[in-house]
Protein backbone atom coordinates (compact mmCIF):
# COMPACT_ATOMS: atom_id res chain seq x y z
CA UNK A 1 144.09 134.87 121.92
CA UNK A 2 140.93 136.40 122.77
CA UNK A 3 139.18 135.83 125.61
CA UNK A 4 135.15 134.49 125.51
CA UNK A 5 132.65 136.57 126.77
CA UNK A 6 131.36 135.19 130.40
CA UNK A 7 127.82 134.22 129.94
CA UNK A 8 126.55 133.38 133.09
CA UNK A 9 128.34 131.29 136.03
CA UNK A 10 126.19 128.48 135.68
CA UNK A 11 125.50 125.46 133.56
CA UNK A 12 123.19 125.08 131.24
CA UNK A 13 120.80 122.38 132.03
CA UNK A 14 120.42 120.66 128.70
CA UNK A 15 117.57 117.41 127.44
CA UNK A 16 119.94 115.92 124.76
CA UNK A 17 119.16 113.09 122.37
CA UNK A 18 120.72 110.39 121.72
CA UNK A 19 122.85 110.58 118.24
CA UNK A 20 121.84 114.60 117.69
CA UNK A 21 124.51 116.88 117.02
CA UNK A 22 124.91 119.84 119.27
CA UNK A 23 126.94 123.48 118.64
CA UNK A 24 128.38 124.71 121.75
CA UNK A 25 128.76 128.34 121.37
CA UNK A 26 132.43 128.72 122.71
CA UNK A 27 132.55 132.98 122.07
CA UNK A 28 130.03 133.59 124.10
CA UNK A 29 127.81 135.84 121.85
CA UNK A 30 125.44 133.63 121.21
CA UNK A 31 121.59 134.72 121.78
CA UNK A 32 120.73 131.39 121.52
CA UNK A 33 122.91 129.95 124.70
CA UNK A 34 124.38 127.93 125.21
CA UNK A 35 124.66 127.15 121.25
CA UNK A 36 125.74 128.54 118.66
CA UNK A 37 124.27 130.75 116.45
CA UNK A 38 126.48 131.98 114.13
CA UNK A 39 127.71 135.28 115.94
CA UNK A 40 131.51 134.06 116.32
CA UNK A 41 131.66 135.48 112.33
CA UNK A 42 135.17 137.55 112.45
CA UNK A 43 136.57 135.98 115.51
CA UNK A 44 138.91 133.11 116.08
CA UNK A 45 136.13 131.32 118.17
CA UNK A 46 134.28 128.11 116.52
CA UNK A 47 131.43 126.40 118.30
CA UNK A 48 132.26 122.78 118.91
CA UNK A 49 130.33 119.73 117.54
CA UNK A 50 129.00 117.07 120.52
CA UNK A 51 127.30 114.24 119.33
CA UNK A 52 124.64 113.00 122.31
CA UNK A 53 125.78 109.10 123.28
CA UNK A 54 122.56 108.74 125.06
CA UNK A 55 119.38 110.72 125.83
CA UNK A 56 119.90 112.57 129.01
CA UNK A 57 120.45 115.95 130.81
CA UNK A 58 123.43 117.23 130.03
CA UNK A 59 125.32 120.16 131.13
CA UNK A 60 126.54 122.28 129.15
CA UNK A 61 129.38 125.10 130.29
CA UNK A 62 127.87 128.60 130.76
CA UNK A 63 131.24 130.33 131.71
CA UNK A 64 133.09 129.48 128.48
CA UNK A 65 136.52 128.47 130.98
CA UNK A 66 135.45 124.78 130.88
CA UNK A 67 138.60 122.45 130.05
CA UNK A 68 136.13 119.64 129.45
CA UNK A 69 134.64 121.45 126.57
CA UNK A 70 130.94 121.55 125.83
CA UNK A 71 130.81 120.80 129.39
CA UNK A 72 130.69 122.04 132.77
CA UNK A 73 133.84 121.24 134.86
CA UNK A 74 132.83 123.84 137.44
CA UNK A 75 135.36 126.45 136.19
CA UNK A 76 133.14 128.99 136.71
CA UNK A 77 133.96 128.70 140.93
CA UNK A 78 137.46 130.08 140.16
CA UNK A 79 136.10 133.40 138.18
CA UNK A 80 136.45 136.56 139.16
């Protein structure tokens, strides 16, 4: 399995509202961070689908090592 490209090893401070549907970009090649936008074409990454429960900030892993995918779990301390 490949590995994601490390975006940045922060969170992404997100506004979210409630009931919208977001794309986390799990690859990493996103421009559009941290979403997706397509760019995972020809890999074995797919963004994952969060649905909002409320409207509130959010945050939303930069690092791509989160194991509480879309978000941050502070992974991103134990990088390299």
């Amino acid at each position: 399995m490949s590995e994601p490209i490390i975006v940045q090893k922060a969170p992404y401070p997100v506004n979210v509202d409630e009931g919208k549907k977001y794309f986390w970009c799990a690859c990493g090649k996103s421009a559009k961070q941290p979403f997706c936008d397509g760019s995972h074409q020809g890999t074995e990454f797919t963004p994952f689908s969060y649905t909002a429960e409320k409207t509130r900030t959010l945050y939303f892993c930069g690092c791509k090592h989160t194991k509480g995918v879309p978000l941050c779990d502070g992974s991103h301390n134990a990088l390299d």
